[in-house]
ModelCIF file with pLDDT and N, C-alpha, C, O atoms, coordinates in Angstrom:
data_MODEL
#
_entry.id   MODEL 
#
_entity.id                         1 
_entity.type                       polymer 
_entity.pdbx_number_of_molecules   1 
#
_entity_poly.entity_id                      1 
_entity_poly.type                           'polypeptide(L)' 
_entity_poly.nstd_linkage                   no 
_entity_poly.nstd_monomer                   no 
_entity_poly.pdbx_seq_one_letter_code       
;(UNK)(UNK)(UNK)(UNK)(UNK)(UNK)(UNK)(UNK)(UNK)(UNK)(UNK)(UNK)(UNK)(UNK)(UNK)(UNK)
(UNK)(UNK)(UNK)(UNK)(UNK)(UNK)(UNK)(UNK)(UNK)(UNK)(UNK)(UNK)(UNK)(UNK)(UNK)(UNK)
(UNK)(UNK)(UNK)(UNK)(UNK)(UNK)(UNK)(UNK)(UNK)(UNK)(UNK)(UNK)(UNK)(UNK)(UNK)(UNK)
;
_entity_poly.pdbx_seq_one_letter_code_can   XXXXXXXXXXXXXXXXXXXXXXXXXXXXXXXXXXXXXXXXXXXXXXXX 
_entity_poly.pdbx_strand_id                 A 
#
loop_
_entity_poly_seq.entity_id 
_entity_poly_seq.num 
_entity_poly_seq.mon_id 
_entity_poly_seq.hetero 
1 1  UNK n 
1 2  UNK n 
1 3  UNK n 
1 4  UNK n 
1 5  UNK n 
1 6  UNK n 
1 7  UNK n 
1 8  UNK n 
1 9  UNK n 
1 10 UNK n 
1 11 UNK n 
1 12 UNK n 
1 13 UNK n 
1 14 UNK n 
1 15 UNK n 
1 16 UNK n 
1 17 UNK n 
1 18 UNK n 
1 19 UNK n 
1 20 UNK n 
1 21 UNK n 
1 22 UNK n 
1 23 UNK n 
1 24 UNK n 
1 25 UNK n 
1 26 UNK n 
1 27 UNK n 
1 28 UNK n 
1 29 UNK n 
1 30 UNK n 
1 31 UNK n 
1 32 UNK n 
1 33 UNK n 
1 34 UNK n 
1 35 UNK n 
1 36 UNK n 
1 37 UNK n 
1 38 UNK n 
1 39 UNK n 
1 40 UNK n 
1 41 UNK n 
1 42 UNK n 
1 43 UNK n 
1 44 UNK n 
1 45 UNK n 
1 46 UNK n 
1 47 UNK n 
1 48 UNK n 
#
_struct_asym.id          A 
_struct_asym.entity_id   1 
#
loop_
_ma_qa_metric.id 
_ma_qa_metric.mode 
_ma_qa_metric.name 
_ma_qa_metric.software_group_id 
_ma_qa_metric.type 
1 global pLDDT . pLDDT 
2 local  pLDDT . pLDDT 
#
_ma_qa_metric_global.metric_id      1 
_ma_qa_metric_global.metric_value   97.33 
_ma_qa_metric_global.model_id       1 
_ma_qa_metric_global.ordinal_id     1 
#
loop_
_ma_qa_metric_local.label_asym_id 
_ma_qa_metric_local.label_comp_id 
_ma_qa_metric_local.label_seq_id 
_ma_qa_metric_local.metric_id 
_ma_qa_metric_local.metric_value 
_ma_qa_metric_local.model_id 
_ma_qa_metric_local.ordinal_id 
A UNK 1  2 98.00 1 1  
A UNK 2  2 98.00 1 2  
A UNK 3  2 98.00 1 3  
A UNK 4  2 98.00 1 4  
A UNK 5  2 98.00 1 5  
A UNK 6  2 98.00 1 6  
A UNK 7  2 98.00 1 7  
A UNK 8  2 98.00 1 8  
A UNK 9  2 98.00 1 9  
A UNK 10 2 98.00 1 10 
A UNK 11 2 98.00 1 11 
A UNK 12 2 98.00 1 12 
A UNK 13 2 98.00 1 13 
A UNK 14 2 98.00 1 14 
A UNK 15 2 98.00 1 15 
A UNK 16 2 98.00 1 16 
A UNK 17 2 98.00 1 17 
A UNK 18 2 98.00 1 18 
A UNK 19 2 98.00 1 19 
A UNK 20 2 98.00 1 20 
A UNK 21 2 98.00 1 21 
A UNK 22 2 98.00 1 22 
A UNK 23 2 98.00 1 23 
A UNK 24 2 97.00 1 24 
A UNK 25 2 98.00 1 25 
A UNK 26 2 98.00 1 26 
A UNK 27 2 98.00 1 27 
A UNK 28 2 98.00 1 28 
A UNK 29 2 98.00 1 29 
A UNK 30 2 98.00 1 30 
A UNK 31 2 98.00 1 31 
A UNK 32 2 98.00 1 32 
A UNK 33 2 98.00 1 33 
A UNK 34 2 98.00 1 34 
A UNK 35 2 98.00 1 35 
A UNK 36 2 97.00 1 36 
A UNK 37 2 97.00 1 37 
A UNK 38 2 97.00 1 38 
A UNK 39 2 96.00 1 39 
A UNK 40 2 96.00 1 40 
A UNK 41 2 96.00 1 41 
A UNK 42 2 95.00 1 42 
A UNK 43 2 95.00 1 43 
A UNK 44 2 93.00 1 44 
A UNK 45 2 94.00 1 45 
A UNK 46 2 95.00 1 46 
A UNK 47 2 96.00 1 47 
A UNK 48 2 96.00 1 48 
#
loop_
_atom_site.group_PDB 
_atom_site.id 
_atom_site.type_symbol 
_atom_site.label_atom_id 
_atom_site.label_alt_id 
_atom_site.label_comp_id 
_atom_site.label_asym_id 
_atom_site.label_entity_id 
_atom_site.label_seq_id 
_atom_site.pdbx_PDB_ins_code 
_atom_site.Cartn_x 
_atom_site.Cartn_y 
_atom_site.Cartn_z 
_atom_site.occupancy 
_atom_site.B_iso_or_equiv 
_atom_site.pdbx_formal_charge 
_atom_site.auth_seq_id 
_atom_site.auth_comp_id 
_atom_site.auth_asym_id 
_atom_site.auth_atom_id 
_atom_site.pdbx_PDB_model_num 
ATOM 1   N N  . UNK A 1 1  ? -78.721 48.801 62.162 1.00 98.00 ? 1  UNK A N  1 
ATOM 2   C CA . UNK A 1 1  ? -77.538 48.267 62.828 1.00 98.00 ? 1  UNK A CA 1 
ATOM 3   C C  . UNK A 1 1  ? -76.502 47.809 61.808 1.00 98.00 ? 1  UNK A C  1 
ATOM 4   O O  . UNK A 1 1  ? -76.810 47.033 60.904 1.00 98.00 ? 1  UNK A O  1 
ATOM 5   N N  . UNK A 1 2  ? -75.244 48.308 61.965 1.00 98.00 ? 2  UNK A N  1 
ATOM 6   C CA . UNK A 1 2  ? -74.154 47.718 60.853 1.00 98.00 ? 2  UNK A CA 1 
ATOM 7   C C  . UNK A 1 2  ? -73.330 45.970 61.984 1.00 98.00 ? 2  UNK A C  1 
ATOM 8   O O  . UNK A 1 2  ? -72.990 45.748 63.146 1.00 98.00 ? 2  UNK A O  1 
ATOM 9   N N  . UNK A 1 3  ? -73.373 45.391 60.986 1.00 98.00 ? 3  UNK A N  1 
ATOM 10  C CA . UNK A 1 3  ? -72.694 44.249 61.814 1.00 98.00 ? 3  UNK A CA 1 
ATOM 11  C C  . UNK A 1 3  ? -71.005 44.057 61.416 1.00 98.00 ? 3  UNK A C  1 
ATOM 12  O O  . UNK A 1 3  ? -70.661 44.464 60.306 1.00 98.00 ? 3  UNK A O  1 
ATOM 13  N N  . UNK A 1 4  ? -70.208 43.583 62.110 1.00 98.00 ? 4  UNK A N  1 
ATOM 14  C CA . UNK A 1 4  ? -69.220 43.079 61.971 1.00 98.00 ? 4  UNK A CA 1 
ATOM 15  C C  . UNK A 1 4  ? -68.387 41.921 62.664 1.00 98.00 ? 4  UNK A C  1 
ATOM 16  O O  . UNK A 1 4  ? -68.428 41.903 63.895 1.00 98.00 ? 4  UNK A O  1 
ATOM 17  N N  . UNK A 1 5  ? -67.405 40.659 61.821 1.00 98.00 ? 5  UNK A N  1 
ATOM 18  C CA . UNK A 1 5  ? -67.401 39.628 62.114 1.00 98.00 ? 5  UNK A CA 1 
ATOM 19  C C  . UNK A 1 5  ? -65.644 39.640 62.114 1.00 98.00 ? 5  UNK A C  1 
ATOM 20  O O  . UNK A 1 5  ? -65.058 39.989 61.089 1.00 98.00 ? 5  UNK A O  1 
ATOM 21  N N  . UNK A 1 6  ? -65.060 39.329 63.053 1.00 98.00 ? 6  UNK A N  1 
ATOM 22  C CA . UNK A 1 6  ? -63.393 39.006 62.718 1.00 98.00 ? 6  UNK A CA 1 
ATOM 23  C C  . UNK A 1 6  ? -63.146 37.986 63.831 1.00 98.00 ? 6  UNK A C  1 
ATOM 24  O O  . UNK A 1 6  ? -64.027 37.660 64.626 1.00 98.00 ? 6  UNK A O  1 
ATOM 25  N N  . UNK A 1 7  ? -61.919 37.509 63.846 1.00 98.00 ? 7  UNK A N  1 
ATOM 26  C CA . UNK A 1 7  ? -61.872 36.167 64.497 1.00 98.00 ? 7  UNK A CA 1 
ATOM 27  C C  . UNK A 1 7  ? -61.114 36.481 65.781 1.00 98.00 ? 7  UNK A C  1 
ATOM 28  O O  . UNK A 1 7  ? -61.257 37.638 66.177 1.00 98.00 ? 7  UNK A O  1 
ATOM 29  N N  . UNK A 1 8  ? -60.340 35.686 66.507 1.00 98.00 ? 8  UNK A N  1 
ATOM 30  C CA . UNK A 1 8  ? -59.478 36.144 67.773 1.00 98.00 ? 8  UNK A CA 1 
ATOM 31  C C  . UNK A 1 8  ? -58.493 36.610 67.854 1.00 98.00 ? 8  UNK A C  1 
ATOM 32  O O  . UNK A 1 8  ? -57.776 36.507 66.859 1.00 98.00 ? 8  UNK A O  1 
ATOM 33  N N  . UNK A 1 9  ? -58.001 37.283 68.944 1.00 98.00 ? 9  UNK A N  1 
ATOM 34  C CA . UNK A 1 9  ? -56.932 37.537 69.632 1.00 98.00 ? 9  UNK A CA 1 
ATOM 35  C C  . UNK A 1 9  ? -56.481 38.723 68.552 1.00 98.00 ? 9  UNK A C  1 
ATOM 36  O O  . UNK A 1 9  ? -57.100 39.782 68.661 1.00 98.00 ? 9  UNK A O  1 
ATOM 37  N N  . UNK A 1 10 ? -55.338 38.629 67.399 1.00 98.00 ? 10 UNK A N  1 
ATOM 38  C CA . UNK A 1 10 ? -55.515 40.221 67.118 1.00 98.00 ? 10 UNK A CA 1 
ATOM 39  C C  . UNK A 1 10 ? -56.703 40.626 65.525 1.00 98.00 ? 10 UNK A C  1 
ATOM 40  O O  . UNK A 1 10 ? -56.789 41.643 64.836 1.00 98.00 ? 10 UNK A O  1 
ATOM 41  N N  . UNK A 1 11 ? -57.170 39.775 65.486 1.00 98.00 ? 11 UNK A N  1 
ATOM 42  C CA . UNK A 1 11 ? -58.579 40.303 64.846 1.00 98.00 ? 11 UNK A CA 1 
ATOM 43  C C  . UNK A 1 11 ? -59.387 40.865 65.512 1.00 98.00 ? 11 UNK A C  1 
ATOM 44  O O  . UNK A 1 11 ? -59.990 41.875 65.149 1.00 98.00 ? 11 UNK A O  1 
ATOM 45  N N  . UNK A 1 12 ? -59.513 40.341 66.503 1.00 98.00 ? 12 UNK A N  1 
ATOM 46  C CA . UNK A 1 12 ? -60.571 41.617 67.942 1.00 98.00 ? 12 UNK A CA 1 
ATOM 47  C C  . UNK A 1 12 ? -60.128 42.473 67.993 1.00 98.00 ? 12 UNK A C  1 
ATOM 48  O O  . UNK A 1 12 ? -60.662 43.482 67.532 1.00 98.00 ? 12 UNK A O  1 
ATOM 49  N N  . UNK A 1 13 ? -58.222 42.503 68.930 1.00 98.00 ? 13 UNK A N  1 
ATOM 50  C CA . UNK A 1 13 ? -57.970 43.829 68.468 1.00 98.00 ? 13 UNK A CA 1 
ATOM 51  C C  . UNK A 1 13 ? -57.976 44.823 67.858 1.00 98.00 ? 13 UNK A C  1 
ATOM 52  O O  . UNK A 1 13 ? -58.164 45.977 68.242 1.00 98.00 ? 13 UNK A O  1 
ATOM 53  N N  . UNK A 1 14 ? -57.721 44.327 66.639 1.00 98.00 ? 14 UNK A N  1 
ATOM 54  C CA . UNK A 1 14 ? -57.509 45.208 65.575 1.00 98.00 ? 14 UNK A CA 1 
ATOM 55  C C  . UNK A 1 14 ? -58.899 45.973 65.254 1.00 98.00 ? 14 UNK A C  1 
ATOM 56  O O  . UNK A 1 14 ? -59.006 46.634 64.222 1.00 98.00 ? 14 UNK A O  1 
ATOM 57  N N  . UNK A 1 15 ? -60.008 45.849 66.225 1.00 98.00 ? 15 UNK A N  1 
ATOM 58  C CA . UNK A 1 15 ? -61.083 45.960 65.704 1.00 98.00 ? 15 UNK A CA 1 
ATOM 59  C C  . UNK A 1 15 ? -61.780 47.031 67.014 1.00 98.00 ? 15 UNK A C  1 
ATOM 60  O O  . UNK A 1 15 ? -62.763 47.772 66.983 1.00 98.00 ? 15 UNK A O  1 
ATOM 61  N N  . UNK A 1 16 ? -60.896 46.759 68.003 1.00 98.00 ? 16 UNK A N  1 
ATOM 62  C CA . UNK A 1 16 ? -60.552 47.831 68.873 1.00 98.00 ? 16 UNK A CA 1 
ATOM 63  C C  . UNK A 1 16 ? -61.256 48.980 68.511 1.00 98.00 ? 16 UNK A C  1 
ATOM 64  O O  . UNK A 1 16 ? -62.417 49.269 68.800 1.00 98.00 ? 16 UNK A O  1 
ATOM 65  N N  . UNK A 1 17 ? -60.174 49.816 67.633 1.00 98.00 ? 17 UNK A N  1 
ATOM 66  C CA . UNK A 1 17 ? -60.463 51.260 67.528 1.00 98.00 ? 17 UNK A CA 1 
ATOM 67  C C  . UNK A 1 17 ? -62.277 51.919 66.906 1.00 98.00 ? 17 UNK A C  1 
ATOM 68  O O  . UNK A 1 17 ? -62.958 52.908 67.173 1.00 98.00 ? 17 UNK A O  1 
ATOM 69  N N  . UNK A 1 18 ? -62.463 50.546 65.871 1.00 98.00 ? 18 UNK A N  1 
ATOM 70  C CA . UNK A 1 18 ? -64.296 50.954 65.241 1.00 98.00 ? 18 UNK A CA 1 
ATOM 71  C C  . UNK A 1 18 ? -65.333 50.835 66.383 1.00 98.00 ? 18 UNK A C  1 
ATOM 72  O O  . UNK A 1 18 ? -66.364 51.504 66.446 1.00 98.00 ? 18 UNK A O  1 
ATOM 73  N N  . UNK A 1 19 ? -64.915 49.856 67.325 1.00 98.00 ? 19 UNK A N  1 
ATOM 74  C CA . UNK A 1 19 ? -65.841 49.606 68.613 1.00 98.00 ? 19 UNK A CA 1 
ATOM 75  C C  . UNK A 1 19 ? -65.623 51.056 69.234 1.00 98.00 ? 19 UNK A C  1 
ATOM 76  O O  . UNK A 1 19 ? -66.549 51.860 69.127 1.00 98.00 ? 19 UNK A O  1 
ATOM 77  N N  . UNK A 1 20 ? -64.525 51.408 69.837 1.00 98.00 ? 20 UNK A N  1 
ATOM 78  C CA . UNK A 1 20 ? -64.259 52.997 70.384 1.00 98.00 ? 20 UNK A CA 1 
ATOM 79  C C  . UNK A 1 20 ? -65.205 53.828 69.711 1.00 98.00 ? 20 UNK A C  1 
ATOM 80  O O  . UNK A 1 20 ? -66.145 54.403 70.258 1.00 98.00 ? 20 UNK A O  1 
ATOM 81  N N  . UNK A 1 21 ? -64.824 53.878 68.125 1.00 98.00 ? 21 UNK A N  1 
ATOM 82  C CA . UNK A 1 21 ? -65.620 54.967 67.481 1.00 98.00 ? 21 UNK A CA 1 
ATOM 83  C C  . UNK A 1 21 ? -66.902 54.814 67.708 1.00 98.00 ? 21 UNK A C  1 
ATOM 84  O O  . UNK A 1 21 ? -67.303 55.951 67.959 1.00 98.00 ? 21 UNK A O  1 
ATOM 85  N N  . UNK A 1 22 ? -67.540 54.285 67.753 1.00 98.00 ? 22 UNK A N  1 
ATOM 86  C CA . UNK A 1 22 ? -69.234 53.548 67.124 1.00 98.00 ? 22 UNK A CA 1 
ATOM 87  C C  . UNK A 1 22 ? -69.465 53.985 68.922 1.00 98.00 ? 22 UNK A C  1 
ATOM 88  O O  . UNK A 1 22 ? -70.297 54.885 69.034 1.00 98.00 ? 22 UNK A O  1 
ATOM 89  N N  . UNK A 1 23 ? -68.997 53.599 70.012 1.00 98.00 ? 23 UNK A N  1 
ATOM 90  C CA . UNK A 1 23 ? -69.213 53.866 71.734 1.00 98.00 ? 23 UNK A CA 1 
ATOM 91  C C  . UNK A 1 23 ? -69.307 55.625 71.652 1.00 98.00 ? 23 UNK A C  1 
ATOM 92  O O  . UNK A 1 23 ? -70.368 56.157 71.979 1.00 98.00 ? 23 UNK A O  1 
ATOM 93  N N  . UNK A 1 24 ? -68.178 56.442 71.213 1.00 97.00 ? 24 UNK A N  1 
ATOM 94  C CA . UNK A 1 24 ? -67.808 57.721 71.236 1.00 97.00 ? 24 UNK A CA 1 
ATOM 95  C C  . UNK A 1 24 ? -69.368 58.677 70.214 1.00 97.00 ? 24 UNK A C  1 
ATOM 96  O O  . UNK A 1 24 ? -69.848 59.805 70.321 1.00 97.00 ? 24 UNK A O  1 
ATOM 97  N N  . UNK A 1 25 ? -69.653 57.589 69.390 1.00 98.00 ? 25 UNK A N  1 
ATOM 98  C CA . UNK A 1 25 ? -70.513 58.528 68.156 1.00 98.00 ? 25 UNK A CA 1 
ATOM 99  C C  . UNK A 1 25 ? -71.964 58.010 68.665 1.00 98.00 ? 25 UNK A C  1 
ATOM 100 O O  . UNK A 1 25 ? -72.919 58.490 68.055 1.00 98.00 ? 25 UNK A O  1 
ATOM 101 N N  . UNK A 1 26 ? -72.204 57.242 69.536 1.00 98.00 ? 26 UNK A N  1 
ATOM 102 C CA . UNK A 1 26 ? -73.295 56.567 69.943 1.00 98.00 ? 26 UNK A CA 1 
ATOM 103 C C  . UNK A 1 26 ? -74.282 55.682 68.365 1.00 98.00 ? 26 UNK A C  1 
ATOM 104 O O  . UNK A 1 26 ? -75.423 55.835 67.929 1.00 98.00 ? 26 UNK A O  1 
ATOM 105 N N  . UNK A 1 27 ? -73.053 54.741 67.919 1.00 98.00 ? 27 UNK A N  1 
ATOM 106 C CA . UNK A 1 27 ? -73.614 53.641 66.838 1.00 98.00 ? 27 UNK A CA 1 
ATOM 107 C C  . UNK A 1 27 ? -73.730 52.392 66.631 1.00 98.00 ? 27 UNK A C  1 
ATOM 108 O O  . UNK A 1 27 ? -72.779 51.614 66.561 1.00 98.00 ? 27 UNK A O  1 
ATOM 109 N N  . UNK A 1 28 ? -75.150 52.040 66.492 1.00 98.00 ? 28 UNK A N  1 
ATOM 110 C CA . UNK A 1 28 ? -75.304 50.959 67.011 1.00 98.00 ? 28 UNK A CA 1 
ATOM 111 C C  . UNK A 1 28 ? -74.968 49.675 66.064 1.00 98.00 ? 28 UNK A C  1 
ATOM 112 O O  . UNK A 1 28 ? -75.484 49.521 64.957 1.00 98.00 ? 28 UNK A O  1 
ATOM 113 N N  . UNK A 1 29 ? -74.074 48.818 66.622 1.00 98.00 ? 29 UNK A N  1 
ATOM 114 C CA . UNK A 1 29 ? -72.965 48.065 65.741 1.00 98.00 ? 29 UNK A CA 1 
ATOM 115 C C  . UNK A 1 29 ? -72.996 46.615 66.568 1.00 98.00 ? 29 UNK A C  1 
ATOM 116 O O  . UNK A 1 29 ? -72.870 46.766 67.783 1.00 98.00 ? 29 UNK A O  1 
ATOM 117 N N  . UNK A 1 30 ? -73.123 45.410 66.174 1.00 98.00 ? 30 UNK A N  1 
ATOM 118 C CA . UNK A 1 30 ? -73.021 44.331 66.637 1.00 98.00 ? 30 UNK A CA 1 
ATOM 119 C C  . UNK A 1 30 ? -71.961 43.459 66.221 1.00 98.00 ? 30 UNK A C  1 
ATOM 120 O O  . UNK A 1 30 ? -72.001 42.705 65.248 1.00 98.00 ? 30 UNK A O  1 
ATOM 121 N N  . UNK A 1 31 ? -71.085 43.599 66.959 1.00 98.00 ? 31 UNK A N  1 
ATOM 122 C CA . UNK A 1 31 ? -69.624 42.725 66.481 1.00 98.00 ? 31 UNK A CA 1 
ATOM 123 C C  . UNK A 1 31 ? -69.488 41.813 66.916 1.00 98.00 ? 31 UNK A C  1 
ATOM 124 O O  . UNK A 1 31 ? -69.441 41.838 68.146 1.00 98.00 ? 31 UNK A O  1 
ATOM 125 N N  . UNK A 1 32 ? -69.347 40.506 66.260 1.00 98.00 ? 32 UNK A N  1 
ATOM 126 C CA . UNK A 1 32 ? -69.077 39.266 66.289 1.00 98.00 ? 32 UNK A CA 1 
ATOM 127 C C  . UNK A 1 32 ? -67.706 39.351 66.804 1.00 98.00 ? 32 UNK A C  1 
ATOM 128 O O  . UNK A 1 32 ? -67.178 40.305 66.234 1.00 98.00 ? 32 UNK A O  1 
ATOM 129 N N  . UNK A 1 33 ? -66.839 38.767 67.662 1.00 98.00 ? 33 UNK A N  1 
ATOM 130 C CA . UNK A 1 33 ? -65.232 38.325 67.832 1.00 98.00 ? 33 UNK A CA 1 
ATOM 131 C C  . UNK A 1 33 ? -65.214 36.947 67.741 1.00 98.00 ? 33 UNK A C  1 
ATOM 132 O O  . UNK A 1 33 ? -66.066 36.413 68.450 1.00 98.00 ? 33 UNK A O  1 
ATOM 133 N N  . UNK A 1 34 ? -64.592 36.279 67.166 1.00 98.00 ? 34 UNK A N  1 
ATOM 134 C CA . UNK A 1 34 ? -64.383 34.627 67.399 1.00 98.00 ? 34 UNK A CA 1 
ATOM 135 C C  . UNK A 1 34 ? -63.547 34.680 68.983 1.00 98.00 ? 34 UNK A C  1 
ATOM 136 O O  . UNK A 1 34 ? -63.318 35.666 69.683 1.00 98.00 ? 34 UNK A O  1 
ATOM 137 N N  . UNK A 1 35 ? -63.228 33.313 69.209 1.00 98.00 ? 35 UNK A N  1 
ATOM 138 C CA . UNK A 1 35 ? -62.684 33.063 70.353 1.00 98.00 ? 35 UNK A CA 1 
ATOM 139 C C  . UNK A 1 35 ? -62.672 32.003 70.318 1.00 98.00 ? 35 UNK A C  1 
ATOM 140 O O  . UNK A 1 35 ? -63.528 31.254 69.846 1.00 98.00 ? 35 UNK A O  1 
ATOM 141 N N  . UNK A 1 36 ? -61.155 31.613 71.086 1.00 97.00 ? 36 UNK A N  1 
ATOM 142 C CA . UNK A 1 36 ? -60.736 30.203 71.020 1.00 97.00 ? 36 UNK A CA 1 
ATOM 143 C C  . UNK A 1 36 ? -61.686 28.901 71.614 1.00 97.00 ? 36 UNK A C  1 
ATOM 144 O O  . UNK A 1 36 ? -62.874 29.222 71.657 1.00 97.00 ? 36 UNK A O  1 
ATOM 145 N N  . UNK A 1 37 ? -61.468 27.762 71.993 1.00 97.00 ? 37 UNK A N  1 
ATOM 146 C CA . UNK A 1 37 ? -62.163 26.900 72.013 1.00 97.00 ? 37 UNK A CA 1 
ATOM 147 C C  . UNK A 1 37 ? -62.898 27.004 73.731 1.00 97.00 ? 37 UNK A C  1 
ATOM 148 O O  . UNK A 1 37 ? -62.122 27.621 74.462 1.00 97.00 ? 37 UNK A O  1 
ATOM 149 N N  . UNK A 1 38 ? -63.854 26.659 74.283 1.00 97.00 ? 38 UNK A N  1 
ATOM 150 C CA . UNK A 1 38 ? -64.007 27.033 75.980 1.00 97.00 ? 38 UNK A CA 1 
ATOM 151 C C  . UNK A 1 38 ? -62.763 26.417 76.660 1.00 97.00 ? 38 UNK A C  1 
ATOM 152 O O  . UNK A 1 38 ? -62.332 26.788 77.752 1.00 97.00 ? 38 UNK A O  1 
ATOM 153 N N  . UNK A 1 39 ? -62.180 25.338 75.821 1.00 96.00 ? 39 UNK A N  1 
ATOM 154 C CA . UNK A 1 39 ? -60.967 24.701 76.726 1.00 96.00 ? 39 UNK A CA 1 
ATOM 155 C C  . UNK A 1 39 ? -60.094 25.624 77.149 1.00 96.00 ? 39 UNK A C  1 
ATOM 156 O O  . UNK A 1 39 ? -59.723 25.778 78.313 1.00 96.00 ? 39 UNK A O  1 
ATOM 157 N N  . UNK A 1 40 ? -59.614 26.517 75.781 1.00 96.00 ? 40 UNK A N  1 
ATOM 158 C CA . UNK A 1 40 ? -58.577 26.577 76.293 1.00 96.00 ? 40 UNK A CA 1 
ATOM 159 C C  . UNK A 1 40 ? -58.788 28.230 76.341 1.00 96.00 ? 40 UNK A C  1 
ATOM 160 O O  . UNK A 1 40 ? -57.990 28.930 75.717 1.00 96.00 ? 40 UNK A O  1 
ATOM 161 N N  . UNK A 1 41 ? -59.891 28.850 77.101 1.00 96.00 ? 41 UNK A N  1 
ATOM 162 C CA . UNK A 1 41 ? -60.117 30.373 77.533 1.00 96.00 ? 41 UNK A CA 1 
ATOM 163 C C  . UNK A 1 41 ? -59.359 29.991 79.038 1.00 96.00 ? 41 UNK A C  1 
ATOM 164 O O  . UNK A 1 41 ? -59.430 28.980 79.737 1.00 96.00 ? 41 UNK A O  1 
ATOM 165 N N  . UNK A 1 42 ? -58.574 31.328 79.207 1.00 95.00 ? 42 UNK A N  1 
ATOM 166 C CA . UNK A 1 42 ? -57.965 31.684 80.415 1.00 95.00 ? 42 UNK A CA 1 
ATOM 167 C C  . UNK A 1 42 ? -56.371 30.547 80.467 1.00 95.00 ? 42 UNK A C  1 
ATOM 168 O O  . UNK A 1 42 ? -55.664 30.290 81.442 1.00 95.00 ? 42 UNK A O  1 
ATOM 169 N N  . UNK A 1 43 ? -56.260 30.152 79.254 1.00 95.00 ? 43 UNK A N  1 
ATOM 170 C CA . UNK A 1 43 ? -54.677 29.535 79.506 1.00 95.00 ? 43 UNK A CA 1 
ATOM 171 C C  . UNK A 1 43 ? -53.906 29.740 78.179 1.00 95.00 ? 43 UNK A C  1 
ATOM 172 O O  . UNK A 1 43 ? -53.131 29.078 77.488 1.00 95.00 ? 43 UNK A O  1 
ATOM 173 N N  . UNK A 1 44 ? -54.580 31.186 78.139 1.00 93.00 ? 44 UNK A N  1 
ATOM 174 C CA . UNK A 1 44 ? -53.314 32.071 76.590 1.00 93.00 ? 44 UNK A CA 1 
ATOM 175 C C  . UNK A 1 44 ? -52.949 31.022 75.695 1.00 93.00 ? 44 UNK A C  1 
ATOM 176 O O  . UNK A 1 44 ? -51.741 30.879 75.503 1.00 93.00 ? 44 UNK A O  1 
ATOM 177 N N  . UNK A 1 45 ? -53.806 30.196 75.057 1.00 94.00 ? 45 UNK A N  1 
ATOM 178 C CA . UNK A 1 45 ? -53.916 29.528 73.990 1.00 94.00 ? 45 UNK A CA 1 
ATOM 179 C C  . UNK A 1 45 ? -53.732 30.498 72.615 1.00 94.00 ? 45 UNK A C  1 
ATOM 180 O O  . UNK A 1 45 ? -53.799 31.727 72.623 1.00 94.00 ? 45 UNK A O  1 
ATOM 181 N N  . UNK A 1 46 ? -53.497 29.682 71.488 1.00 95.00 ? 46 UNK A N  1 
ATOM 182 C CA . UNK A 1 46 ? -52.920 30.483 70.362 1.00 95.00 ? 46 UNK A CA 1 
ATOM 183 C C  . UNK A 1 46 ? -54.070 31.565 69.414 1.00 95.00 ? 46 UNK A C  1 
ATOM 184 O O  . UNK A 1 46 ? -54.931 31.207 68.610 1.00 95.00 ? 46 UNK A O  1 
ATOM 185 N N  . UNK A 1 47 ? -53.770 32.721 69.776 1.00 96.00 ? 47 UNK A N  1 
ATOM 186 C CA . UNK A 1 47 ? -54.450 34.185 69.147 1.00 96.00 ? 47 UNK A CA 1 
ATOM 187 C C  . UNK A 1 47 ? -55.820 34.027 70.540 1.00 96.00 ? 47 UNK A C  1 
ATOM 188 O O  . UNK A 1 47 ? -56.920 33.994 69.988 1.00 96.00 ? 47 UNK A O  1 
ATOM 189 N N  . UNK A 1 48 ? -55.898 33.968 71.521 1.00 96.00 ? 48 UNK A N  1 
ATOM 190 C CA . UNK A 1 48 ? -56.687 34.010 72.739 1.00 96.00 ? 48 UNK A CA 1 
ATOM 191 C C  . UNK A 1 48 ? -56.317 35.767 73.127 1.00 96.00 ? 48 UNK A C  1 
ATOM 192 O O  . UNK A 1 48 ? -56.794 36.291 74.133 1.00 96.00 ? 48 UNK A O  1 
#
């Protein structure tokens, strides 16, 4: 398994396209995303 770690909002994004690839090539990849605090999920807090 290859792992990978980036933080929120456009670090996930940006991380988008290797998740696509790795789904498309069938590879098995465990990606960490950070994410903002539980407070403030679902009220577009900063990089959410």
């Amino acid at each position: 398994i290859g792992v990978a770690l980036v933080t929120s909002g456009p670090g996930a994004t940006n991380a988008i396209t290797g998740i696509a690839d790795a789904m498309g090539d069938s590879v098995p990849l465990l990606v960490f995303t950070g994410q903002v605090a539980t407070r403030g999920i679902g009220k577009d807090a900063f990089q959410e």
